[in-house]
Protein backbone atom coordinates (compact mmCIF):
# COMPACT_ATOMS: atom_id res chain seq x y z
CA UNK A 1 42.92 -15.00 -30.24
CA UNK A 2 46.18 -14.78 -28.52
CA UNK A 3 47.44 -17.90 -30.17
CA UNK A 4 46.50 -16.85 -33.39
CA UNK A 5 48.64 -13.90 -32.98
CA UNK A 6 51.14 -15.58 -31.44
CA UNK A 7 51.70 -18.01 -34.57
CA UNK A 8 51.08 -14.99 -37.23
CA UNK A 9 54.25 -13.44 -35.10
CA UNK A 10 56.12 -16.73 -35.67
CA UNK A 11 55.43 -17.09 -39.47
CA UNK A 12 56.55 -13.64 -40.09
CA UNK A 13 59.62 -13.85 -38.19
CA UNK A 14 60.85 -17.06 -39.98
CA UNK A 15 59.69 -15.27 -43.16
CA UNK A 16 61.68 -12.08 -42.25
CA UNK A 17 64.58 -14.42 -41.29
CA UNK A 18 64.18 -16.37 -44.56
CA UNK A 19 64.40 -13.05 -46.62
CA UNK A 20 67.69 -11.61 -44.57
CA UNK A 21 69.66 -14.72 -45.26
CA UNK A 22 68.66 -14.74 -49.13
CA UNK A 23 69.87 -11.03 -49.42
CA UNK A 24 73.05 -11.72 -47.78
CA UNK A 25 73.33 -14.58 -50.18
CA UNK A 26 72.75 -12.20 -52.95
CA UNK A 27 74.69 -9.58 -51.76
CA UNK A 28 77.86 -12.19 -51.67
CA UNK A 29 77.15 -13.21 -55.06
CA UNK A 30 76.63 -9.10 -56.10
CA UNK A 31 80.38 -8.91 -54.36
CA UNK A 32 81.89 -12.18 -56.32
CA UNK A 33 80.86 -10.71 -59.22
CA UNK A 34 82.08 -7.62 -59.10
CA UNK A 35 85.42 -8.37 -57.72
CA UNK A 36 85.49 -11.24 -60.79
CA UNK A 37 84.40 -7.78 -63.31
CA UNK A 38 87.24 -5.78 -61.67
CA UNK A 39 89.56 -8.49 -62.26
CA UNK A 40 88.81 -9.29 -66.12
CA UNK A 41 88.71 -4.86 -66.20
CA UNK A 42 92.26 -5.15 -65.24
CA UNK A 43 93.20 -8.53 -67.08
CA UNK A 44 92.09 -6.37 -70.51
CA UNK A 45 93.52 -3.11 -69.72
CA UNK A 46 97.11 -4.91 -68.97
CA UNK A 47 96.38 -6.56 -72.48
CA UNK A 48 96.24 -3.33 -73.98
CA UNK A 49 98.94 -1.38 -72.11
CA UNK A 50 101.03 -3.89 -73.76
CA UNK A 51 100.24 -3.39 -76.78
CA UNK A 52 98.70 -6.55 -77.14
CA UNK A 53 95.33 -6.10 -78.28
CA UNK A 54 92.30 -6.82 -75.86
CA UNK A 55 91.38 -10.02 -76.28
CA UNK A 56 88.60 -11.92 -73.89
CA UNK A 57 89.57 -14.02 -70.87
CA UNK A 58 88.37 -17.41 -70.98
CA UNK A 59 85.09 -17.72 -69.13
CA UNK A 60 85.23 -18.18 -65.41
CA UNK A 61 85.75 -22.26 -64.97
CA UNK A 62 83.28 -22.75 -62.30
CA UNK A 63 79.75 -21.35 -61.06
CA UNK A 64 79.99 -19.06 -57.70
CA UNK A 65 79.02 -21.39 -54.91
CA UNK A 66 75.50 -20.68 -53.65
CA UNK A 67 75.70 -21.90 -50.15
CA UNK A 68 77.45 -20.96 -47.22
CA UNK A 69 79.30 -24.07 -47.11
CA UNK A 70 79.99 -24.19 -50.86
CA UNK A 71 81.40 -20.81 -49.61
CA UNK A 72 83.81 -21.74 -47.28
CA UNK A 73 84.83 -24.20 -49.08
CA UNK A 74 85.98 -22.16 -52.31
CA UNK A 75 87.76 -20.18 -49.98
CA UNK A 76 89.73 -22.98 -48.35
CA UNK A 77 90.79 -23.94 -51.79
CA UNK A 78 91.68 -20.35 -52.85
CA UNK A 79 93.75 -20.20 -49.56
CA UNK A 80 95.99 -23.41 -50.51
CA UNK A 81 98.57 -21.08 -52.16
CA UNK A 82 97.67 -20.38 -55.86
């Protein structure tokens, strides 16, 4: 009976583990995207400060990496000086 518990305790902790890392995922993406929102936000009211007209950015050129490694590597790349 104790080993039944024992591995009920193990499956819920890896599925509790499993669930914290795909929030934090999701709450990196939540954070991309809003900084990306901000940015357009500011991109169109520039646009119209200047009389002119607000007119649509082009469309992000790339999909927000998923993983943590796709991560850190968009982030090396934004950090070469651009």
């Amino acid at each position: 009976q104790f080993a039944d518990l024992s591995d009920a305790a193990n499956r819920n902790h890896e599925a509790l583990r499993l669930a914290k890392q795909e929030m934090n995922e999701s709450r990196w993406q939540i954070q991309s995207l809003t900084c990306e929102v901000d940015g357009l936000k500011g991109m169109v009211r520039a646009g119209e400060e200047s009389g002119g007209g607000a007119q649509a950015p082009a469309p992000w050129p790339h999909a927000a990496p998923s993983s943590p490694a796709e991560r850190g590597a968009a982030a090396a790349d934004e950090g070469d000086g651009g």
